[in-house]
C-alpha atoms as a PDB file:
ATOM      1  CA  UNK A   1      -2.563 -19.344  11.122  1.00  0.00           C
ATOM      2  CA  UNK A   2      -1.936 -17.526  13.628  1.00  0.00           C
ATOM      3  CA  UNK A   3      -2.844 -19.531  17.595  1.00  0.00           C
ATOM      4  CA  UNK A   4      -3.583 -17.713  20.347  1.00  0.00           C
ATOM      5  CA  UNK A   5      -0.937 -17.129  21.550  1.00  0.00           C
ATOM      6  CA  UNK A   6       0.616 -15.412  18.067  1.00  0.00           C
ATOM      7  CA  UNK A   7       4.168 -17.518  18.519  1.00  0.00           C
ATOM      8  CA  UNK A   8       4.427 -17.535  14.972  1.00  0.00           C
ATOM      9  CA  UNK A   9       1.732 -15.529  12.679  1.00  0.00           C
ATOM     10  CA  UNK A  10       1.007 -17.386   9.340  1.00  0.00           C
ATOM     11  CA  UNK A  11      -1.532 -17.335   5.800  1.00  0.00           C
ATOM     12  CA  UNK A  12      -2.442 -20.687   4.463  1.00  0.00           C
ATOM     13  CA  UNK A  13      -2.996 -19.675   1.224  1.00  0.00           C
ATOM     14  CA  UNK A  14      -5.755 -21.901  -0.604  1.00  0.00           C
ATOM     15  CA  UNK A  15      -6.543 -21.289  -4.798  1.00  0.00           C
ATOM     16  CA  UNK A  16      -7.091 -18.493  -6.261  1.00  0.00           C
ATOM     17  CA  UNK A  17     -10.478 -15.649  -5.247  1.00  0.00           C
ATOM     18  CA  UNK A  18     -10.847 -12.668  -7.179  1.00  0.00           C
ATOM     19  CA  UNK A  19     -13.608 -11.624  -4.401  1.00  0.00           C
ATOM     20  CA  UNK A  20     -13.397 -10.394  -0.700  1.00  0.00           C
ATOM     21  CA  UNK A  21     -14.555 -12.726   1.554  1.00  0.00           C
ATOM     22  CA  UNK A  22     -18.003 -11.537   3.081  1.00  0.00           C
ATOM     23  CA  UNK A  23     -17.473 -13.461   6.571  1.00  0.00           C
ATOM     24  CA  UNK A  24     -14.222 -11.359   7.435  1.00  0.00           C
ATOM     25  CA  UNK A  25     -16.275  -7.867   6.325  1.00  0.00           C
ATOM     26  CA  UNK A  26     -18.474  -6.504   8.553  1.00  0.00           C
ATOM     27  CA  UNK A  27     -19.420  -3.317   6.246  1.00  0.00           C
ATOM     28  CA  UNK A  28     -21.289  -5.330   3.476  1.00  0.00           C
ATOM     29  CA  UNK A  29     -22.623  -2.434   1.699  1.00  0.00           C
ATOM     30  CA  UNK A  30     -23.460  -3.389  -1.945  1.00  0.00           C
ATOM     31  CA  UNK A  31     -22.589   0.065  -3.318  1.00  0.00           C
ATOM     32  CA  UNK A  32     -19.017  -0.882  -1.461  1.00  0.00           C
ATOM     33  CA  UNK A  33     -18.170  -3.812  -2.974  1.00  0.00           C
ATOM     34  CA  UNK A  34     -19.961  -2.784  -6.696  1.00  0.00           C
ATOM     35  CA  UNK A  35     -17.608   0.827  -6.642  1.00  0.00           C
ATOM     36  CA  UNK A  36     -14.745  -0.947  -5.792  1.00  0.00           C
ATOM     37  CA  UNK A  37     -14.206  -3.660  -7.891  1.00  0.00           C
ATOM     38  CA  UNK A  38     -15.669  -1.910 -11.002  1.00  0.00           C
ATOM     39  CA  UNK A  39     -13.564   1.175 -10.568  1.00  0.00           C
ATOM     40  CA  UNK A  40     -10.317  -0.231  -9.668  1.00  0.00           C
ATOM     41  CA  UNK A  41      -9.973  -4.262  -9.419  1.00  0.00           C
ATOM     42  CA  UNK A  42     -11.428  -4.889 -13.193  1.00  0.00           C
ATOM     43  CA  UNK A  43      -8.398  -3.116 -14.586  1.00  0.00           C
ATOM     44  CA  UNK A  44      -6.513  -4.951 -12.481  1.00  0.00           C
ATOM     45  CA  UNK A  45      -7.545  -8.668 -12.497  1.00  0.00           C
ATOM     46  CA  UNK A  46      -5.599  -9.196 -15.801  1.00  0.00           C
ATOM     47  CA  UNK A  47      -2.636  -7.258 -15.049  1.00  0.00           C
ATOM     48  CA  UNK A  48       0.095  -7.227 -12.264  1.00  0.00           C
ATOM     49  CA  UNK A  49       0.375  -4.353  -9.646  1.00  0.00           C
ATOM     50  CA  UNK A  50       2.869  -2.006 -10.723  1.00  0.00           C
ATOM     51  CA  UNK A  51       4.734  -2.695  -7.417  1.00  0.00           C
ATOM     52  CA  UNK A  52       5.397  -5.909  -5.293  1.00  0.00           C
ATOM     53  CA  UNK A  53       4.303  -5.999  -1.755  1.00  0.00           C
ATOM     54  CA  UNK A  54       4.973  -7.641   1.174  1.00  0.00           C
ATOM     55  CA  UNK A  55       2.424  -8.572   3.894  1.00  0.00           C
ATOM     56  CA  UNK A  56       3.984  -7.842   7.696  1.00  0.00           C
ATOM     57  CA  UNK A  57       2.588  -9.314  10.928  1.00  0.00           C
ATOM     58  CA  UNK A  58       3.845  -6.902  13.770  1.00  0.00           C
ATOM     59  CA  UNK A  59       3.672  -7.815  17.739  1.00  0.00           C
ATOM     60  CA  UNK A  60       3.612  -5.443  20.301  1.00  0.00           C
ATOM     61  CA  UNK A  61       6.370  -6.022  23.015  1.00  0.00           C
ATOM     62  CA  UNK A  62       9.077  -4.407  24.783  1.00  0.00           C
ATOM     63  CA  UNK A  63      12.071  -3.667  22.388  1.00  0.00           C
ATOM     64  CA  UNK A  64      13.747  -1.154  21.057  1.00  0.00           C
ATOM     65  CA  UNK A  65      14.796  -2.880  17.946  1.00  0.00           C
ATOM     66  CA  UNK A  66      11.523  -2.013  16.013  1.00  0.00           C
ATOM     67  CA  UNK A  67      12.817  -4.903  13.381  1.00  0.00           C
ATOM     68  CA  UNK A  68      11.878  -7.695  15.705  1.00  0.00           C
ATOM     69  CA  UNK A  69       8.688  -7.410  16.123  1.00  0.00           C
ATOM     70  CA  UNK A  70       7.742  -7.847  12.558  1.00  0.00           C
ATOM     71  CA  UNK A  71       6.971 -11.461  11.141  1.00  0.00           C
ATOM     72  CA  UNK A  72       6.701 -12.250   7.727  1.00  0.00           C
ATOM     73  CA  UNK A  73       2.768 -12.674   6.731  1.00  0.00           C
ATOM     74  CA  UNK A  74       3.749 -13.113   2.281  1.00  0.00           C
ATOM     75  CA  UNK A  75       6.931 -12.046   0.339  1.00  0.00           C
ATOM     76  CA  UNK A  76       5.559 -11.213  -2.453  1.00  0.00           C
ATOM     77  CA  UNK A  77       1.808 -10.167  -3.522  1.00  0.00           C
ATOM     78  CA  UNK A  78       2.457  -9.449  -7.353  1.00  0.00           C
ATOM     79  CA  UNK A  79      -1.195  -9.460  -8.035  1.00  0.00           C
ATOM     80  CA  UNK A  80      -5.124  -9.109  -6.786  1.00  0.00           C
ATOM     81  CA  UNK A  81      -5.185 -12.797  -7.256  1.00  0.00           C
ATOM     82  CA  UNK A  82      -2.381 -13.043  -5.143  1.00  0.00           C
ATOM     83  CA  UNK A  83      -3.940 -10.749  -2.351  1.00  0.00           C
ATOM     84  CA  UNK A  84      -7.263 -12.097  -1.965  1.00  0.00           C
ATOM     85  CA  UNK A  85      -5.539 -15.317  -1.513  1.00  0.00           C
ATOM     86  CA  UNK A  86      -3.700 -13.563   1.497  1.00  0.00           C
ATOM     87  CA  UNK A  87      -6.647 -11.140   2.465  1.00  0.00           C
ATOM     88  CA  UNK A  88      -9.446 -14.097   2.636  1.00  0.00           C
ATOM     89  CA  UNK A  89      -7.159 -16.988   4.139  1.00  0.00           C
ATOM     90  CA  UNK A  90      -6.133 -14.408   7.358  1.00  0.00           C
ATOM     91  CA  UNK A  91      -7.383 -14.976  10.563  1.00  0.00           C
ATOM     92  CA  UNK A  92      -8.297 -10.867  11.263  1.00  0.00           C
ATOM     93  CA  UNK A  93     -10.176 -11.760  14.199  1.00  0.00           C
ATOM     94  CA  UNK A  94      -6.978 -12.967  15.846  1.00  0.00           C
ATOM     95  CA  UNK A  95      -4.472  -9.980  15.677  1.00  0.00           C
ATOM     96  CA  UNK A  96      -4.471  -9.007  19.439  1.00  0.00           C
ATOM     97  CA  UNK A  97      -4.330  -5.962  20.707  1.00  0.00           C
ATOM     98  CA  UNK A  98      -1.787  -3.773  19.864  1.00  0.00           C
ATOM     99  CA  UNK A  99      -0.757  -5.688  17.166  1.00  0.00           C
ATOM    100  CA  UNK A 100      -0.379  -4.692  13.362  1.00  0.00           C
ATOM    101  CA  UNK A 101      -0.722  -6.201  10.048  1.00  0.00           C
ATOM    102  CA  UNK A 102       1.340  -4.090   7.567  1.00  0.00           C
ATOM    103  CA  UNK A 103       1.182  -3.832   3.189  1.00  0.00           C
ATOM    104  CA  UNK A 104       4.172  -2.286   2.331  1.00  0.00           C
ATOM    105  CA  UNK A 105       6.070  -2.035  -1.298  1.00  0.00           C
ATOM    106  CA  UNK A 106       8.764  -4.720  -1.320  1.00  0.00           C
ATOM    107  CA  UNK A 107      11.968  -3.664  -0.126  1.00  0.00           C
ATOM    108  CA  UNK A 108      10.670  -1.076   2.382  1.00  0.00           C
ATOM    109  CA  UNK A 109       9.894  -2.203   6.244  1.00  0.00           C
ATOM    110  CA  UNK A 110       6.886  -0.667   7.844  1.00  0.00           C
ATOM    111  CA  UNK A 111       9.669   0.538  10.380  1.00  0.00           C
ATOM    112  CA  UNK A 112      10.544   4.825  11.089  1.00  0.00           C
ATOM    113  CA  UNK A 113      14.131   3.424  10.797  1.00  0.00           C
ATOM    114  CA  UNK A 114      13.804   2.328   7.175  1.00  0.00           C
ATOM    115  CA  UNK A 115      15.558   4.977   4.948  1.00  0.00           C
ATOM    116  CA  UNK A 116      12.253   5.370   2.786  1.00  0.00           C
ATOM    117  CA  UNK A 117      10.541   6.039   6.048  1.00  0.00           C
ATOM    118  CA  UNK A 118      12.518   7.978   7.498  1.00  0.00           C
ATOM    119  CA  UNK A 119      11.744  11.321   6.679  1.00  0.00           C
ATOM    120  CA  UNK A 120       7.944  10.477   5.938  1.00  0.00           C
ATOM    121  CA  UNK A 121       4.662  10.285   7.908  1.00  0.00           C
ATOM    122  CA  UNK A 122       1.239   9.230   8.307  1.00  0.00           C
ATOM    123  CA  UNK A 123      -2.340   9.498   7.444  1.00  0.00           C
ATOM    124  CA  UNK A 124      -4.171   8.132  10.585  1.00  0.00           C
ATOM    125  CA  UNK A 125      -8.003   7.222  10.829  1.00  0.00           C
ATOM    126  CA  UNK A 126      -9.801   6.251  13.967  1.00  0.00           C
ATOM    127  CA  UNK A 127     -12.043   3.588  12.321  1.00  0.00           C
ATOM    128  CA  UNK A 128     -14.918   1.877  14.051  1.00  0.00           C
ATOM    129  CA  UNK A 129     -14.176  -1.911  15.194  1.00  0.00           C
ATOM    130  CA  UNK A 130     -17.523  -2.192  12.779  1.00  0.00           C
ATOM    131  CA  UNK A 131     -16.027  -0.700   9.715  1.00  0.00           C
ATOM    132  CA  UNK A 132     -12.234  -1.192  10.296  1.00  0.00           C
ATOM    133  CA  UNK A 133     -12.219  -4.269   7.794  1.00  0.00           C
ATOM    134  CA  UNK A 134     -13.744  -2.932   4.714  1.00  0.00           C
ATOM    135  CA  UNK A 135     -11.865   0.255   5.649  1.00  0.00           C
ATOM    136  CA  UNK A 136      -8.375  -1.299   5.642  1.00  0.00           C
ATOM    137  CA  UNK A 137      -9.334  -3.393   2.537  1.00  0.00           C
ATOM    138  CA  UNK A 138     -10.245  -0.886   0.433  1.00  0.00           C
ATOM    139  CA  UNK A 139      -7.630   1.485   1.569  1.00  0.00           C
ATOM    140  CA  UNK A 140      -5.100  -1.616   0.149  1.00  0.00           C
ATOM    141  CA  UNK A 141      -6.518  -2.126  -2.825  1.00  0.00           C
ATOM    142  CA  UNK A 142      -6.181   1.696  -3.489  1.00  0.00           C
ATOM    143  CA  UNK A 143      -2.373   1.782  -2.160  1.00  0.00           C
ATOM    144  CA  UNK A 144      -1.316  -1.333  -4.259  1.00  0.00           C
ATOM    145  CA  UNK A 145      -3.510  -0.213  -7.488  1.00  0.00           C
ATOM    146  CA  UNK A 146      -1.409   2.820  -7.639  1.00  0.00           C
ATOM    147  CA  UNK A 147      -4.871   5.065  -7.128  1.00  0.00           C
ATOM    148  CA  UNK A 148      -2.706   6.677  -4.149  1.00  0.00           C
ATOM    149  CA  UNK A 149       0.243   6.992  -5.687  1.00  0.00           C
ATOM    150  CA  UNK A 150      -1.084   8.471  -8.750  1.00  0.00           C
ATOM    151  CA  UNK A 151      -2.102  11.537  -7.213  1.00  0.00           C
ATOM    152  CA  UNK A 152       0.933  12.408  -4.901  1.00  0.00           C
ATOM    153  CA  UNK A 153       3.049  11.473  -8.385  1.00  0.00           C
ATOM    154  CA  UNK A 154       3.788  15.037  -9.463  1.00  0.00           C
ATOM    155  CA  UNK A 155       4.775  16.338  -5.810  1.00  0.00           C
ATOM    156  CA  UNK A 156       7.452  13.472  -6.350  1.00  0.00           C
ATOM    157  CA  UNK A 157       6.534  11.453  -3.120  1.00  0.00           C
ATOM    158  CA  UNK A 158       5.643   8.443  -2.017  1.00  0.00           C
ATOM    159  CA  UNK A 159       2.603   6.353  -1.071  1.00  0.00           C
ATOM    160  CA  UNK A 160       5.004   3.209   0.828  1.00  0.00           C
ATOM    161  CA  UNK A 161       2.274   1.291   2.519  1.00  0.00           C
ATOM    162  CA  UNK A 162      -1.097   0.713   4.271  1.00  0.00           C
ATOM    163  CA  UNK A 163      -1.201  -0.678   8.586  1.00  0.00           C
ATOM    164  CA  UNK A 164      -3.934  -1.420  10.779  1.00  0.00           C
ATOM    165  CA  UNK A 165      -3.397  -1.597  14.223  1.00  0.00           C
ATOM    166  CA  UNK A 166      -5.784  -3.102  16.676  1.00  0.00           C
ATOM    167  CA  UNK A 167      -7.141  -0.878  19.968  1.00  0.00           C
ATOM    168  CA  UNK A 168      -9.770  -1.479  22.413  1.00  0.00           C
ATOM    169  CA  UNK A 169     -12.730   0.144  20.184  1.00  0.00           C
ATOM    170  CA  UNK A 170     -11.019   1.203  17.222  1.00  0.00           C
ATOM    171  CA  UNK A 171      -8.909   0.500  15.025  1.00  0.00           C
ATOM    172  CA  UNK A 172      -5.666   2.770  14.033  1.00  0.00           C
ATOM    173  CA  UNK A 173      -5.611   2.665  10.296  1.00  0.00           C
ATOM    174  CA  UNK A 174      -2.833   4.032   8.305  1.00  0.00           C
ATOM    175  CA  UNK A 175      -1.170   5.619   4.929  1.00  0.00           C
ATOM    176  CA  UNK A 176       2.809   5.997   4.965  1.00  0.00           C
ATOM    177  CA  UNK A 177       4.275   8.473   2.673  1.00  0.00           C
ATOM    178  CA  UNK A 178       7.880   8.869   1.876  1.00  0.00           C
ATOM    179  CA  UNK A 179       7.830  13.035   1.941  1.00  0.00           C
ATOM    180  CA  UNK A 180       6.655  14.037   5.529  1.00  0.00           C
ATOM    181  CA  UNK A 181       7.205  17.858   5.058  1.00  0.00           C
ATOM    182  CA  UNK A 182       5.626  18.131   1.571  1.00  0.00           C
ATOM    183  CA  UNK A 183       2.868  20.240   3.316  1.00  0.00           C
ATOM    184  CA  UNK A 184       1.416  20.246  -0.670  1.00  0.00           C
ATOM    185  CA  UNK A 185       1.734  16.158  -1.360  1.00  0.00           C
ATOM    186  CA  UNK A 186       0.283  15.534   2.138  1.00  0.00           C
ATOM    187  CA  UNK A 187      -3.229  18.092   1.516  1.00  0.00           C
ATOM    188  CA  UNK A 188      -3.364  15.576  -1.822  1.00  0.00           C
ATOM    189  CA  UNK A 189      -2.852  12.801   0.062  1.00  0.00           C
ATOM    190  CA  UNK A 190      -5.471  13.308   2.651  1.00  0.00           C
ATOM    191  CA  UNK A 191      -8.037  14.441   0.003  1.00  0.00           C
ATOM    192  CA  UNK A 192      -7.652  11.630  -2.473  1.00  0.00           C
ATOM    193  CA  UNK A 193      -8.114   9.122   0.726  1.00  0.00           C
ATOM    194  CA  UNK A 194     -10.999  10.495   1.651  1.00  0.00           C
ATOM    195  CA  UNK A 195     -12.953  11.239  -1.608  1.00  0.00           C
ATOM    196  CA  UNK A 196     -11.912   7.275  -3.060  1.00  0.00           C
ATOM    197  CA  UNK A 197     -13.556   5.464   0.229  1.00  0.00           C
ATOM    198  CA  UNK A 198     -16.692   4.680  -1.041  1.00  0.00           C
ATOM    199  CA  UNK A 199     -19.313   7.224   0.962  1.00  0.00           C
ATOM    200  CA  UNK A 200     -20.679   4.896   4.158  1.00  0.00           C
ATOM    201  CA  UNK A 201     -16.560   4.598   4.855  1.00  0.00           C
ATOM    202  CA  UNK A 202     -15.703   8.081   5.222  1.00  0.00           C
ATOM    203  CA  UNK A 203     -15.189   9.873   8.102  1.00  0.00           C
ATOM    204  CA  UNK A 204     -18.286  11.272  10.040  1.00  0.00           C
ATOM    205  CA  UNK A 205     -15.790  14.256  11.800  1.00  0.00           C
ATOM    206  CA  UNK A 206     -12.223  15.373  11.033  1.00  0.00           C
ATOM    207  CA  UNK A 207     -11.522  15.017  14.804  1.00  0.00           C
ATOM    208  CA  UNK A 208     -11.071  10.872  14.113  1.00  0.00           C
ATOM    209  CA  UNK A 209      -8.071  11.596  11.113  1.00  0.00           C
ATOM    210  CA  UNK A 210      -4.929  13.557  11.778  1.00  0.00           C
ATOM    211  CA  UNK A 211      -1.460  13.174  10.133  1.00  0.00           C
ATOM    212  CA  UNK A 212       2.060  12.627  11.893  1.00  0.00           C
ATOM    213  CA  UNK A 213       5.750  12.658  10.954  1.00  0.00           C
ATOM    214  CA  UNK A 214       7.485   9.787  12.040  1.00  0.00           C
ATOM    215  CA  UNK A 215       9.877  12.047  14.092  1.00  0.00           C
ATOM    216  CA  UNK A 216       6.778  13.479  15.597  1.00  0.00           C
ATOM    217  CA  UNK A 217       6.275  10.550  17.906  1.00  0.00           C
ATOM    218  CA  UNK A 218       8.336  10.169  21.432  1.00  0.00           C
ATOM    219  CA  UNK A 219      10.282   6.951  20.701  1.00  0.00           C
ATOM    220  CA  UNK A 220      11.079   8.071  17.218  1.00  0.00           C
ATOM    221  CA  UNK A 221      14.616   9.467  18.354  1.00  0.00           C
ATOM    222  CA  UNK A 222      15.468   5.918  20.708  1.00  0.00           C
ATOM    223  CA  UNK A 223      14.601   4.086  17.451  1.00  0.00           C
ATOM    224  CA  UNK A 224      17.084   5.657  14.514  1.00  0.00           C
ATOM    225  CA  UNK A 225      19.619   5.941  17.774  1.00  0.00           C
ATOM    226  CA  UNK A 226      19.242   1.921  18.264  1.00  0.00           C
ATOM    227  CA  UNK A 227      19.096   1.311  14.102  1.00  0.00           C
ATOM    228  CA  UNK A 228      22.352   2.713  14.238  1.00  0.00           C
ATOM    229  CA  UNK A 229      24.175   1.457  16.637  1.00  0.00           C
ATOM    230  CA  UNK A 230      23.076  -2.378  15.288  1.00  0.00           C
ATOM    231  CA  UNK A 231      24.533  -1.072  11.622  1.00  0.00           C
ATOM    232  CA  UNK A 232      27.373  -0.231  12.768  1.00  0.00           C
ATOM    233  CA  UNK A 233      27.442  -3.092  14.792  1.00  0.00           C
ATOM    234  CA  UNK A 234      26.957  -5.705  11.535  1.00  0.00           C
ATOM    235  CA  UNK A 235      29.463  -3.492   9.796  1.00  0.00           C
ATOM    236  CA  UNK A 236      32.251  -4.114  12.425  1.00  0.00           C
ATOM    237  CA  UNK A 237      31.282  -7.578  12.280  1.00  0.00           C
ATOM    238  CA  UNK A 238      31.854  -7.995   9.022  1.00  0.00           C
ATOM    239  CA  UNK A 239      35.286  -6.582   8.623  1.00  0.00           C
ATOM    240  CA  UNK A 240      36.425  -8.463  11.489  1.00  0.00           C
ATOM    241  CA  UNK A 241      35.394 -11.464   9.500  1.00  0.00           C
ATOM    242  CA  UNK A 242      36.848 -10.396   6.369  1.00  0.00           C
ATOM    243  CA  UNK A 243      40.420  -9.521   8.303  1.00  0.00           C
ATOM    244  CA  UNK A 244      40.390 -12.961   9.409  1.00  0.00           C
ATOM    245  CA  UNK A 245      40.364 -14.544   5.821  1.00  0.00           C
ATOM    246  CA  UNK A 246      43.290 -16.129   4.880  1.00  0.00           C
ATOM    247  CA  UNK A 247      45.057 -14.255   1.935  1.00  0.00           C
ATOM    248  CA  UNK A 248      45.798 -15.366  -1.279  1.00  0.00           C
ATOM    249  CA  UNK A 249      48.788 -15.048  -2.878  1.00  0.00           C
ATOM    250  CA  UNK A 250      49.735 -12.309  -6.611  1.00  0.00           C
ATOM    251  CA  UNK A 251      49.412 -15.679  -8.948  1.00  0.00           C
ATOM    252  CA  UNK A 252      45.710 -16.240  -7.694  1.00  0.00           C
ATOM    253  CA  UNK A 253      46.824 -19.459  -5.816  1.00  0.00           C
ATOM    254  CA  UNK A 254      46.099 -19.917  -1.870  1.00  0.00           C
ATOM    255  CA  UNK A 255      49.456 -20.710   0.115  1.00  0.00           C
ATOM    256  CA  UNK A 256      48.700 -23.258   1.917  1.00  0.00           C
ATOM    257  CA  UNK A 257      47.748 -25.087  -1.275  1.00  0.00           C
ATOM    258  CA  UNK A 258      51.645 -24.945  -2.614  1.00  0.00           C
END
């Protein structure tokens, strides 16, 4: 687990829960946890997710390569078994401020300079340090059960991946889409999140949600200009390393082995 100082953010994973942990949960409404898990996670517990995600740890510090702040958290949640091993076994009341934890599909990087990211956007809530768990928890379950994605299907974008982000009395709670100028897919979006939190979730006043494109934000420019320069920079690596392998001769044999 993460220490205190968050050198190196972990999960010990122990056997298998089907059930949120109470102690990490500080919205323990019964009509929460009875919606939830008999809308959604008993049509899941027998089946996997449709897509494989991957649990990110992200540090705030001063870098312009967004890449390496992330850490690792779990390579592969395949199932709810799988995240409620994950979701009970972290340490929430450790991620420091400014920090993120990050569900995102496998193979996408909760990063602007990811190519699936980087013509989307966000769904934002200001959530209540008092709510922010259960908030972020059920907003995963309904990201990785497909509920999300199910209703953005037909405007053919996106739902990528779920953040929190820790400030001083909120938290910053997120939902990255792939489409960020699908004004239609967005509406949807925004609607769907809203009318599947169960009720004491939702937002008291439009004033605490708000949704941003990725290029929206001030550093979003310095970010694909930095992305780019280190591709190009791996590329010319690698050619220079494949210029300096030794040839091999028409028959297939190396030369210096004549």
């Amino acid at each position: 687990m993460p220490s205190s100082t968050m050198s190196n953010p972990s999960i010990r994973t122990t056997g298998p829960d089907l059930q949120p942990d109470e102690s990490n949960d500080d919205t323990k409404s019964p009509a929460t946890r009875k919606s939830l898990h008999q809308n959604i996670i008993g049509k899941l517990r027998p089946l996997p997710f449709q897509y494989r995600w991957v649990v990110w740890y992200e540090k705030q510090v001063e870098s312009t390569n967004y890449d390496e702040r992330l850490y690792l958290l779990h390579g592969d949640v395949a199932d709810i078994a799988t995240f409620y091993r994950v979701y009970n076994n972290y340490p929430w009341d450790k991620v420091k401020l400014r920090d993120s934890v990050h569900i995102f599909r496998k193979g996408t990087k909760p990063i602007w300079e990811d190519p699936e990211n980087a013509n989307g956007g966000c769904w934002t809530f200001q959530v209540p340090k008092a709510k922010c768990h259960a908030f972020f928890h059920e907003l995963a379950i309904l990201c990785m059960a497909n509920e999300l994605q199910a209703a953005v299907q037909g405007e053919h974008d996106h739902v990528l991946g779920v953040s929190s982000s820790v400030r001083f009395k909120t938290h910053l709670i997120s939902v990255w889409n792939k489409a960020g100028r699908n004004e239609k897919s967005i509406r949807i979006l925004g609607e769907t999140i809203i009318e599947r939190l169960s009720p004491e979730l939702r937002p008291a006043s439009s004033k605490t949600y708000y949704y941003k494109r990725h290029d929206e934000h001030d550093g979003y420019e310095a970010a694909m200009k930095a992305a780019m320069k280190n591709k190009e920079e791996s590329n010319n690596a690698t050619n220079k390393e494949t210029s300096q392998c030794p040839s091999k001769d028409p028959g297939g044999g190396d030369e210096a082995g004549k």
